[in-house]
N, C-alpha and C. Protein backbone atom coordinates (compact mmCIF):
# COMPACT_ATOMS: atom_id res chain seq x y z
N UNK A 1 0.85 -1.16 0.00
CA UNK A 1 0.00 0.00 0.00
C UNK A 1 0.90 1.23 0.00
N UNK A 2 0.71 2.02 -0.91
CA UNK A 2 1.40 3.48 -0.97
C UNK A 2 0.71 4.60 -0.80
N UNK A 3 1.07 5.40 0.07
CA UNK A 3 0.47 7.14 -0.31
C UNK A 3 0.77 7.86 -0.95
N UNK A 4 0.21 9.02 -1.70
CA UNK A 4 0.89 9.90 -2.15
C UNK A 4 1.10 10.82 -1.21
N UNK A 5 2.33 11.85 -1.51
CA UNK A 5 2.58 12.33 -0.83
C UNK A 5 1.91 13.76 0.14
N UNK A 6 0.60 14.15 -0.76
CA UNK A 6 0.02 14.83 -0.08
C UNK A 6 -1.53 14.08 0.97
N UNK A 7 -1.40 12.54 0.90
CA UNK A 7 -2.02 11.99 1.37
C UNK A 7 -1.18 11.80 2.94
N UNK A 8 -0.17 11.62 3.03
CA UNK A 8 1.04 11.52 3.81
C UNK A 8 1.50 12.97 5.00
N UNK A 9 1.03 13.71 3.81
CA UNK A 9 1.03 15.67 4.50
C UNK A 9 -0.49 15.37 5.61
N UNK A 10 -1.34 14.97 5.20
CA UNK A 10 -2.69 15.20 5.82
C UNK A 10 -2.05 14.18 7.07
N UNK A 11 -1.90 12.56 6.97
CA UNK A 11 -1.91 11.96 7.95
C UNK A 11 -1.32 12.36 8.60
N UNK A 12 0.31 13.00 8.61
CA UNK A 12 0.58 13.59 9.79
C UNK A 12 0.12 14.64 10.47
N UNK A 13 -0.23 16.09 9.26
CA UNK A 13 -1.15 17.38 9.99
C UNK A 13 -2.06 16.56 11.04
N UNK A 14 -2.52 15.77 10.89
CA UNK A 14 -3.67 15.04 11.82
C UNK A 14 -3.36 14.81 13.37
N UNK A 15 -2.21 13.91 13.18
CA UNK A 15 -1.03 13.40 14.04
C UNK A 15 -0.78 14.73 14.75
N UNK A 16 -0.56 15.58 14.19
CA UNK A 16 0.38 16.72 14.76
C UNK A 16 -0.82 17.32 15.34
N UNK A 17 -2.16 17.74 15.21
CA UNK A 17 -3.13 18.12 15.74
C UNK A 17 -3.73 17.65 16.71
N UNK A 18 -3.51 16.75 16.77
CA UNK A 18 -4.09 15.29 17.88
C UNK A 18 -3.11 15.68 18.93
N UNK A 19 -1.92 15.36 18.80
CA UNK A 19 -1.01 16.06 19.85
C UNK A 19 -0.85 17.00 20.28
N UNK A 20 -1.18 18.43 19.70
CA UNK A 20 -1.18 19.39 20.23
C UNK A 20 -2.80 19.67 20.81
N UNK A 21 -3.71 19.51 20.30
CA UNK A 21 -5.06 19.23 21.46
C UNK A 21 -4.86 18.33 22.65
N UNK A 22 -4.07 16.83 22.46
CA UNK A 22 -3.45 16.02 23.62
C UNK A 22 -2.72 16.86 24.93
N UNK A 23 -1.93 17.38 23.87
CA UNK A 23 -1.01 18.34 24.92
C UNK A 23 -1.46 19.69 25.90
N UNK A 24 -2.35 20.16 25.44
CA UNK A 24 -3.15 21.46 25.64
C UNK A 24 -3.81 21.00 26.72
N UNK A 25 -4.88 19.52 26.99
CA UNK A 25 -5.56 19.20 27.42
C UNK A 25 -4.88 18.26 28.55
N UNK A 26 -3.79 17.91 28.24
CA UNK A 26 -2.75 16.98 29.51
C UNK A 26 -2.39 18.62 30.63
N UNK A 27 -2.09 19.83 29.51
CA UNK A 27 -1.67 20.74 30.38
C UNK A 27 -2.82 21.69 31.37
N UNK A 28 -3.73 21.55 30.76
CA UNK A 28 -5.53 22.30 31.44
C UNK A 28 -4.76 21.11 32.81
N UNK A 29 -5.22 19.88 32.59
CA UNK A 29 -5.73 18.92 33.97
C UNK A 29 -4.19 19.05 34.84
N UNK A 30 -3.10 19.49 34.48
CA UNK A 30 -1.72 19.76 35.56
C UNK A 30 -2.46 21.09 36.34
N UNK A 31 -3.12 22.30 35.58
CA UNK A 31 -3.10 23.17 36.02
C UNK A 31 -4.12 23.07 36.90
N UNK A 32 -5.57 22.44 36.42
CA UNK A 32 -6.57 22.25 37.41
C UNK A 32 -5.92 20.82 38.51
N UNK A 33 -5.10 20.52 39.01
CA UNK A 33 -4.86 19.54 39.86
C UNK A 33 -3.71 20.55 40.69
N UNK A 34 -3.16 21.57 40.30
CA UNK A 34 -1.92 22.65 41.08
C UNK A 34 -3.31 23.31 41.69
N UNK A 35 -4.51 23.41 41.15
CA UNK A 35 -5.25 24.42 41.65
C UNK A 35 -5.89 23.50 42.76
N UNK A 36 -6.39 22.24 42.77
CA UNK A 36 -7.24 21.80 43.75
C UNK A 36 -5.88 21.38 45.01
N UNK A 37 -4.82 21.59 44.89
CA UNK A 37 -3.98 21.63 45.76
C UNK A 37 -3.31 22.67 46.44
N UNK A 38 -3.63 24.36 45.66
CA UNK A 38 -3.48 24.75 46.27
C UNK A 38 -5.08 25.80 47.36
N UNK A 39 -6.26 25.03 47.07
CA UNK A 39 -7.48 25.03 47.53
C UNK A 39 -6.92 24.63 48.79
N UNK A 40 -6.43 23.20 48.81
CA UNK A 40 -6.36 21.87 49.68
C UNK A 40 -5.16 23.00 50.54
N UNK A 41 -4.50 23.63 50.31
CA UNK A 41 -3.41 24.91 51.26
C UNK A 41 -4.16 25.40 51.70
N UNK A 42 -5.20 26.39 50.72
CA UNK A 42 -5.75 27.30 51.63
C UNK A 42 -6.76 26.85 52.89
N UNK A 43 -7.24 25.87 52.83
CA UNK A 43 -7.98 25.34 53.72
C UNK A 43 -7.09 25.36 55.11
N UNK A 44 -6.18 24.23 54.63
CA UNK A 44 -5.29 23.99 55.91
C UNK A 44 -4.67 25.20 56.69
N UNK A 45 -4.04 26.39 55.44
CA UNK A 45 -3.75 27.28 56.00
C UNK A 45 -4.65 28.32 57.75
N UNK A 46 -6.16 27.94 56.74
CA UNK A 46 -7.02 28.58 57.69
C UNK A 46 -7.53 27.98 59.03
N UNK A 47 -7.13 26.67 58.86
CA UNK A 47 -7.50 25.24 59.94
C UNK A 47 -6.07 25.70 60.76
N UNK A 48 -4.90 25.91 60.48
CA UNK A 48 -3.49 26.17 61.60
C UNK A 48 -3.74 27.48 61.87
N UNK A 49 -3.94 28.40 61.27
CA UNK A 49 -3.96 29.95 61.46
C UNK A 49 -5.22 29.62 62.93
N UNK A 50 -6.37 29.11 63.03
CA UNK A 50 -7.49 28.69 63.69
C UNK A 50 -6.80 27.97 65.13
N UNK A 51 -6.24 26.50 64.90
CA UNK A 51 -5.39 25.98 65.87
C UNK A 51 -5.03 26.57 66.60
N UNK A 52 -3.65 27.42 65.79
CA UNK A 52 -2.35 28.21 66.42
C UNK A 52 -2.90 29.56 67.48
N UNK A 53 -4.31 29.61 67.22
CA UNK A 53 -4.33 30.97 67.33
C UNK A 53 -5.60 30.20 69.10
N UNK A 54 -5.59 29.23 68.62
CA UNK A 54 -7.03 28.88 70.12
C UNK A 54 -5.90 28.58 71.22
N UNK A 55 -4.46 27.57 70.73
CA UNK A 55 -3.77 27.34 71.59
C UNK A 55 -2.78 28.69 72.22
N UNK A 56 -2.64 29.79 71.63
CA UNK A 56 -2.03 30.56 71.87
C UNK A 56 -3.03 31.55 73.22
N UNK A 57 -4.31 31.40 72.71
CA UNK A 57 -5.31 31.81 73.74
C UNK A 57 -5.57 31.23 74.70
N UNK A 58 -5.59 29.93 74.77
CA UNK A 58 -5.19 29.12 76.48
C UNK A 58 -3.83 29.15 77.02
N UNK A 59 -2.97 29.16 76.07
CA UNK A 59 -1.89 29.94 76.64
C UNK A 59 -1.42 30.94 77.15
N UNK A 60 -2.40 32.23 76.89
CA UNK A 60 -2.55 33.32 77.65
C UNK A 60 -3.29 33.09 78.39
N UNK A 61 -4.38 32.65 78.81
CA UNK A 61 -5.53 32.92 79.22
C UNK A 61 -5.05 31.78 81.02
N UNK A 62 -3.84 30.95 80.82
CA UNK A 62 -3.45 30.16 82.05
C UNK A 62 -2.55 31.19 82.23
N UNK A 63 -1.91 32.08 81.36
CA UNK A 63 -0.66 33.03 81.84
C UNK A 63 -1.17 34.08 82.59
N UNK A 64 -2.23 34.81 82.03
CA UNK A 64 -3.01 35.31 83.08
C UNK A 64 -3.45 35.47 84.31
N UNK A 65 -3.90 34.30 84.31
CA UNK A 65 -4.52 33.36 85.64
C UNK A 65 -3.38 33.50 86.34
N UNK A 66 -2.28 32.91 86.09
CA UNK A 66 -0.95 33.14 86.65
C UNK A 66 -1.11 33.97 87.37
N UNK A 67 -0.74 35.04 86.72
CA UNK A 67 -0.23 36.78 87.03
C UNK A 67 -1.19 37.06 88.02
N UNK A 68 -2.42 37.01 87.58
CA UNK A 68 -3.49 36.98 88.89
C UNK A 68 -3.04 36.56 90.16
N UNK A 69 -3.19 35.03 90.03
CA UNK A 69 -2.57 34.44 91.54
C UNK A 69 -1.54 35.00 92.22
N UNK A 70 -0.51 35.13 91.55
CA UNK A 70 0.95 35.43 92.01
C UNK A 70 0.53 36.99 92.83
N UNK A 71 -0.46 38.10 91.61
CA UNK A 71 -0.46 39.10 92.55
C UNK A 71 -1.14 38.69 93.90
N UNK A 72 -1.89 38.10 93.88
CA UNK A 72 -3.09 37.96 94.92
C UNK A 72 -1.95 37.33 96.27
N UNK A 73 -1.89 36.38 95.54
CA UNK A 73 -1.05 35.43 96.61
C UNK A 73 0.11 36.56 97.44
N UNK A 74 0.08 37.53 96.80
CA UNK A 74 1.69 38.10 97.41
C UNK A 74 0.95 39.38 98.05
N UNK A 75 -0.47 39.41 98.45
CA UNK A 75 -1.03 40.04 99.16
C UNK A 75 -1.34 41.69 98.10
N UNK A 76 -0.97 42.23 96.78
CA UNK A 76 -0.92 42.72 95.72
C UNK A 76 -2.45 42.86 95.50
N UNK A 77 -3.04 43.95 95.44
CA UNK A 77 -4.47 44.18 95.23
C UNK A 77 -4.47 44.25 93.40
N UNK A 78 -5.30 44.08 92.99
CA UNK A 78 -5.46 44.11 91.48
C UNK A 78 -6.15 45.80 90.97
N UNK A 79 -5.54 46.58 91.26
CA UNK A 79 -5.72 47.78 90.77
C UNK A 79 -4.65 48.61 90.76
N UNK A 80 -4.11 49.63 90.08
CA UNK A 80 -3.08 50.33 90.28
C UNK A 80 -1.82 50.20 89.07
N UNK A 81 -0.91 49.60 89.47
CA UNK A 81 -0.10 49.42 89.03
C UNK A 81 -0.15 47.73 88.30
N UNK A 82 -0.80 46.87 89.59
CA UNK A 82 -0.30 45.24 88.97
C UNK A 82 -2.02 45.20 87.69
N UNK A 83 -3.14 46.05 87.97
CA UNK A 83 -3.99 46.39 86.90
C UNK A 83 -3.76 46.66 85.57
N UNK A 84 -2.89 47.58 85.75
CA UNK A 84 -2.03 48.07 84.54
C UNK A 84 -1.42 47.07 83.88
N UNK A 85 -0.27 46.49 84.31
CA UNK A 85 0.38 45.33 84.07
C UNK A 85 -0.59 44.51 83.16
N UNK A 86 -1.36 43.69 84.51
CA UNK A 86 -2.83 42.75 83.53
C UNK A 86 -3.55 43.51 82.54
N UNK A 87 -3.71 44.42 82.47
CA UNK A 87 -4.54 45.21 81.16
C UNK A 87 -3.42 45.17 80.03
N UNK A 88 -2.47 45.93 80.01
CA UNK A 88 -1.36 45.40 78.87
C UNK A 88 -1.13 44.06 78.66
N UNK A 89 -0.70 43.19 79.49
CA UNK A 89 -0.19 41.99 78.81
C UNK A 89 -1.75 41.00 78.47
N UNK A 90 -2.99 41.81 78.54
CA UNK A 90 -4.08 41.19 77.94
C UNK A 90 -4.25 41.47 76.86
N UNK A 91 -3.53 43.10 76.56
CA UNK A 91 -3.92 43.33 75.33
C UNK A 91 -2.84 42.76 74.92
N UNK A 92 -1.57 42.73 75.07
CA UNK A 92 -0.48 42.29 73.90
C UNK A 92 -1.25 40.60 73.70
N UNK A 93 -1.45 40.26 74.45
CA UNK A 93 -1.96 38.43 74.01
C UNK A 93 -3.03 38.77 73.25
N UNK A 94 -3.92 39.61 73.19
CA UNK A 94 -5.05 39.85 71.82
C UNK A 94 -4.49 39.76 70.86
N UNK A 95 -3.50 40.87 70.93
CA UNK A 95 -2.94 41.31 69.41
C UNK A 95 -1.65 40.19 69.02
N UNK A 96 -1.17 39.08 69.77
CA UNK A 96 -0.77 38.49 69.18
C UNK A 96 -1.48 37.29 69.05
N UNK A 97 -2.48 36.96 69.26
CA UNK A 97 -3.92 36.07 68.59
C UNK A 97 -4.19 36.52 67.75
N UNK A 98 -4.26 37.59 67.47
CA UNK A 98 -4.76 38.62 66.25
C UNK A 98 -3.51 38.33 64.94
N UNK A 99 -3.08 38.56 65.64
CA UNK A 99 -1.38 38.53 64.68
C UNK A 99 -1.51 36.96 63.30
N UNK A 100 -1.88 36.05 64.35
CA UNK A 100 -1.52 34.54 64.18
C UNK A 100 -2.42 34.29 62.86
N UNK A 101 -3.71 34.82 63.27
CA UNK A 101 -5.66 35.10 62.90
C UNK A 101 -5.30 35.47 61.29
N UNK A 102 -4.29 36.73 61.39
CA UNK A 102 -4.29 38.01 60.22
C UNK A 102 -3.53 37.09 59.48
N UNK A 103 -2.00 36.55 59.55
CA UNK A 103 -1.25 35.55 59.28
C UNK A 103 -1.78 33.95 58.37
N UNK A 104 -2.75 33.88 59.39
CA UNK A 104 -3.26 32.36 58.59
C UNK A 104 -4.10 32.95 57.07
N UNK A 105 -5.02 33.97 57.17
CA UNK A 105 -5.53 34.57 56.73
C UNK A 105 -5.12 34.84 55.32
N UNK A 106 -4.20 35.60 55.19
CA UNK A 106 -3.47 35.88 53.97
C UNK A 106 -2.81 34.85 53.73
N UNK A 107 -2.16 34.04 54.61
CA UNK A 107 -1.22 32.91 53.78
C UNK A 107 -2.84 31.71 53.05
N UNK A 108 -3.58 31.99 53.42
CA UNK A 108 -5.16 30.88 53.05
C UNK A 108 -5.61 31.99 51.69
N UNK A 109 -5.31 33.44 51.72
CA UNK A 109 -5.64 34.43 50.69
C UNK A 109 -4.72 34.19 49.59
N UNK A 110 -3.63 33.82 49.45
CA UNK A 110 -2.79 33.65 48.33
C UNK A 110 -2.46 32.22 48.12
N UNK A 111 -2.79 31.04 48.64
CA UNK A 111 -3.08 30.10 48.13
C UNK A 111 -4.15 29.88 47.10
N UNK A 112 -5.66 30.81 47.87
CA UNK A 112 -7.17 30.89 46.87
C UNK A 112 -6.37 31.73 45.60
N UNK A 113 -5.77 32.72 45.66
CA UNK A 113 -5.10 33.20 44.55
C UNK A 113 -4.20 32.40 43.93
N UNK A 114 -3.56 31.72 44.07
CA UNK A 114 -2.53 30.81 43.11
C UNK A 114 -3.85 29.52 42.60
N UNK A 115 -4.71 29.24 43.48
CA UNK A 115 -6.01 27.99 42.72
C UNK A 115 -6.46 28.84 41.28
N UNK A 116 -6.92 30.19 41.80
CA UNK A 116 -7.55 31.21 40.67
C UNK A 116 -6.81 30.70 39.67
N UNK A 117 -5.44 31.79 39.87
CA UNK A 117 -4.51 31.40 38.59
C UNK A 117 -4.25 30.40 37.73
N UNK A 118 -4.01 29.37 38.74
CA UNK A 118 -3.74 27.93 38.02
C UNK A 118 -5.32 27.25 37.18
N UNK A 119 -6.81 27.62 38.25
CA UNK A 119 -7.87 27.54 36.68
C UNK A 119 -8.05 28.49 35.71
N UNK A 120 -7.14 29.47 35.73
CA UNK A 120 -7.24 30.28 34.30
C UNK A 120 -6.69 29.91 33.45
N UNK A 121 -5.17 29.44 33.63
CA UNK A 121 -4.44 28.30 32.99
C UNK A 121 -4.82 27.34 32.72
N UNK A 122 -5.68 26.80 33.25
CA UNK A 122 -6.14 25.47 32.74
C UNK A 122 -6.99 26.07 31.72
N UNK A 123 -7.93 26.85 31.49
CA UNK A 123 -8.50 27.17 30.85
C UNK A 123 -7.95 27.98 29.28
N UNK A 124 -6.93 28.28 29.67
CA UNK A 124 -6.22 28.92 28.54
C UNK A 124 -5.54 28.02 28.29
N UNK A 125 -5.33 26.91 28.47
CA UNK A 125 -4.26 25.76 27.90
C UNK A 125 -4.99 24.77 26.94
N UNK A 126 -6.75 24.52 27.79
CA UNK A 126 -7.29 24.16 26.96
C UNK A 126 -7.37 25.02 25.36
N UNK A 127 -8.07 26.03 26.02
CA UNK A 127 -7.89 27.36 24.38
C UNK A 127 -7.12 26.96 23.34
N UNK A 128 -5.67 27.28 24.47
CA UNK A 128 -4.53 26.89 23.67
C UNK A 128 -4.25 25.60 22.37
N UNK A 129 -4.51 24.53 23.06
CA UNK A 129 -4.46 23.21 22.57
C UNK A 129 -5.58 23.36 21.57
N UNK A 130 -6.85 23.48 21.41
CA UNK A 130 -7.50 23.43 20.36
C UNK A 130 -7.25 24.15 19.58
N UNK A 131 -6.94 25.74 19.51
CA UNK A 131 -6.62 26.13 18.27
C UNK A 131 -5.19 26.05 17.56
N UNK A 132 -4.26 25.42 18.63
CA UNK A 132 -3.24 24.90 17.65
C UNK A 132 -3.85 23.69 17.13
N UNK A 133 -4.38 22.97 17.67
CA UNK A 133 -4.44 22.02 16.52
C UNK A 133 -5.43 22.33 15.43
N UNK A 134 -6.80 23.42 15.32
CA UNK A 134 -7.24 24.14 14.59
C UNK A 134 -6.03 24.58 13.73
N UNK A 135 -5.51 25.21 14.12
CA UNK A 135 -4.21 26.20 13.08
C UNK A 135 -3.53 25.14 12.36
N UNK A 136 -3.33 24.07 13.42
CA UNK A 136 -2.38 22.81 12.56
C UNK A 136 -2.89 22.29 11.11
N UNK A 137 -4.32 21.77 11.57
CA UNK A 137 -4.92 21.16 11.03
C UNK A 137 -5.57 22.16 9.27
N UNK A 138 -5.61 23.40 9.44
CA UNK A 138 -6.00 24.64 8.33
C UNK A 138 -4.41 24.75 7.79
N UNK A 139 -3.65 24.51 8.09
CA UNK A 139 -2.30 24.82 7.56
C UNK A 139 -2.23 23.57 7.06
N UNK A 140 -2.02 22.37 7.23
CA UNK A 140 -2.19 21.06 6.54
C UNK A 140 -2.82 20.88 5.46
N UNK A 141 -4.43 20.80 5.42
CA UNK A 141 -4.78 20.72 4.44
C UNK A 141 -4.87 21.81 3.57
N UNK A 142 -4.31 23.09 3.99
CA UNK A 142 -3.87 24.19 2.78
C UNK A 142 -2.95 23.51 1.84
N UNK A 143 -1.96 23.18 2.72
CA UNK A 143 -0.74 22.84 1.83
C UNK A 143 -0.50 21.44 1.11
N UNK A 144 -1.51 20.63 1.48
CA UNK A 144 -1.85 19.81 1.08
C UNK A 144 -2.53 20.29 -0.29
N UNK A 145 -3.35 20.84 -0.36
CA UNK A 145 -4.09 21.42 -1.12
C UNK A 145 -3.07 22.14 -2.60
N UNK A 146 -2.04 22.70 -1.82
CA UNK A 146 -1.50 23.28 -3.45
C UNK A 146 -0.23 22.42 -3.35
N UNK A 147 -0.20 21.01 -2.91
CA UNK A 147 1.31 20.19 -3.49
C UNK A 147 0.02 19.09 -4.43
N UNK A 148 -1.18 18.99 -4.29
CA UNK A 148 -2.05 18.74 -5.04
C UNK A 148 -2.14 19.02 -5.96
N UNK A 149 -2.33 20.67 -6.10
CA UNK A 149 -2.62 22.00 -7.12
C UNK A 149 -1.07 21.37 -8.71
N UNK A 150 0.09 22.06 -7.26
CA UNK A 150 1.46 21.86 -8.04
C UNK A 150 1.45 20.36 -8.91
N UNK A 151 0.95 19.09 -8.34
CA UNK A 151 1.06 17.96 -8.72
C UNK A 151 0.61 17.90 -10.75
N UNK A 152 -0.45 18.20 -10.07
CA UNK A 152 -1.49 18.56 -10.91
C UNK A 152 -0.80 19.11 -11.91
N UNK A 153 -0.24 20.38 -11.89
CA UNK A 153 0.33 21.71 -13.22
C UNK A 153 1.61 20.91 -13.50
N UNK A 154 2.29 19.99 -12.98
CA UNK A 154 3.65 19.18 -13.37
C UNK A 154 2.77 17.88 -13.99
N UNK A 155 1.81 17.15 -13.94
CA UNK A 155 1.76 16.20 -14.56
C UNK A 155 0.91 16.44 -15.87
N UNK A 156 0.20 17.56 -16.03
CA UNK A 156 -0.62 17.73 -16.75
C UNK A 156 -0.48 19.73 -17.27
N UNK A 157 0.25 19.92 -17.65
CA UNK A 157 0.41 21.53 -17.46
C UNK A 157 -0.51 22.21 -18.46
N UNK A 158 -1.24 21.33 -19.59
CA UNK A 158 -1.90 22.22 -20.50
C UNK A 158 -3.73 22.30 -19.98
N UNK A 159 -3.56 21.15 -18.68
CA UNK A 159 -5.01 21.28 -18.19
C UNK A 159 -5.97 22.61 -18.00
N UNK A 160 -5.31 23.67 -18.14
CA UNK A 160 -5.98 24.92 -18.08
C UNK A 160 -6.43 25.45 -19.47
N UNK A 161 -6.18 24.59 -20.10
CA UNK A 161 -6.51 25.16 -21.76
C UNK A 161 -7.11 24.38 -22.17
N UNK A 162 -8.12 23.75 -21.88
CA UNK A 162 -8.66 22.39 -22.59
C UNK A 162 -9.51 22.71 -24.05
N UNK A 163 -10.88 24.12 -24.08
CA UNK A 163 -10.44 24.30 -25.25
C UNK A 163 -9.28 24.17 -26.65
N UNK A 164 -8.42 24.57 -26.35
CA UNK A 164 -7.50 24.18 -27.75
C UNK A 164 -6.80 22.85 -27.61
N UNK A 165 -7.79 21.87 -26.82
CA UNK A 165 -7.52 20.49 -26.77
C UNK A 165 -5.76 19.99 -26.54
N UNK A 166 -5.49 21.13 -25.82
CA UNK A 166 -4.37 20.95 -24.93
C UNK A 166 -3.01 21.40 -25.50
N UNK A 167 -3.30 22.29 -26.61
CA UNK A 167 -2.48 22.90 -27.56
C UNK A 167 -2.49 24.82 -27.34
N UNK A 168 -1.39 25.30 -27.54
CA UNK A 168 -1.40 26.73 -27.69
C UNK A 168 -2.42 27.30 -28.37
């Protein structure tokens, strides 16, 4: 079995189209699988930012208690000066709960931003992949088309004159 050679141009344009839609579409599902992983971050991010931030609050909240006792115990009334004390180091333990809170937060905010990204990519990869192989596939059988044409004017060159029955 033989082809000609613009039969040979098509089977591969084909080939070559197939692969580049293959490829386009292997690269969409990398990008949508970077994205459901970095979903699978932001979650976690917001689940430790959550953790970090409850244990850091029983951690103040026994340090406290502390400071309490110790004044009490040492006969230290809770107003004045050791008030002061407990009012600041309540607020610094807010604001570094807060800290932890703001922290998980944005690191869970730019994970949802890198998922975004990575399904736009997927989506533009798909794009991608079909109209190269669109483009592949219109460039193929163009040129297919005039090694046809050419075939044609080399085996037969007076075919455009058939009136004068193939004569000047």
């Amino acid at each position: 079995m033989c082809f000609d050679p613009a039969s040979l141009m098509i089977i591969s344009g084909i080939t070559s189209a197939v692969g580049t839609a293959y490829s386009g579409m292997t690269q969409a599902a990398s990008y949508r699988t970077q994205a459901a992983y970095a979903d699978r971050q932001a979650v976690m991010a917001q689940q430790k930012g959550a953790y970090d931030e409850s244990q850091l609050a029983r951690q103040n909240t026994r340090q406290m208690s502390g400071m309490r006792g110790d004044y009490l115990s040492s006969g230290i009334a809770l107003d004045g000066s050791a008030l002061d004390v407990l009012t600041d180091s309540a607020t610094q333990a807010s604001l570094d709960e807060q800290s932890i809170k703001y922290g998980a937060q944005v690191q869970s905010d730019n994970y949802r931003f890198q998922a975004s990204l990575a399904r736009t990519n997927a989506r533009s990869a798909t794009t991608g992949g079909f109209l190269g192989a669109l483009a592949t596939g219109v460039n193929t059988f163009s040129r297919a088309g005039d090694m046809r044409q050419q075939r044609t004017m080399i085996s037969n060159p007076y075919a455009r004159y058939p009136a004068a029955g193939g004569l000047y």
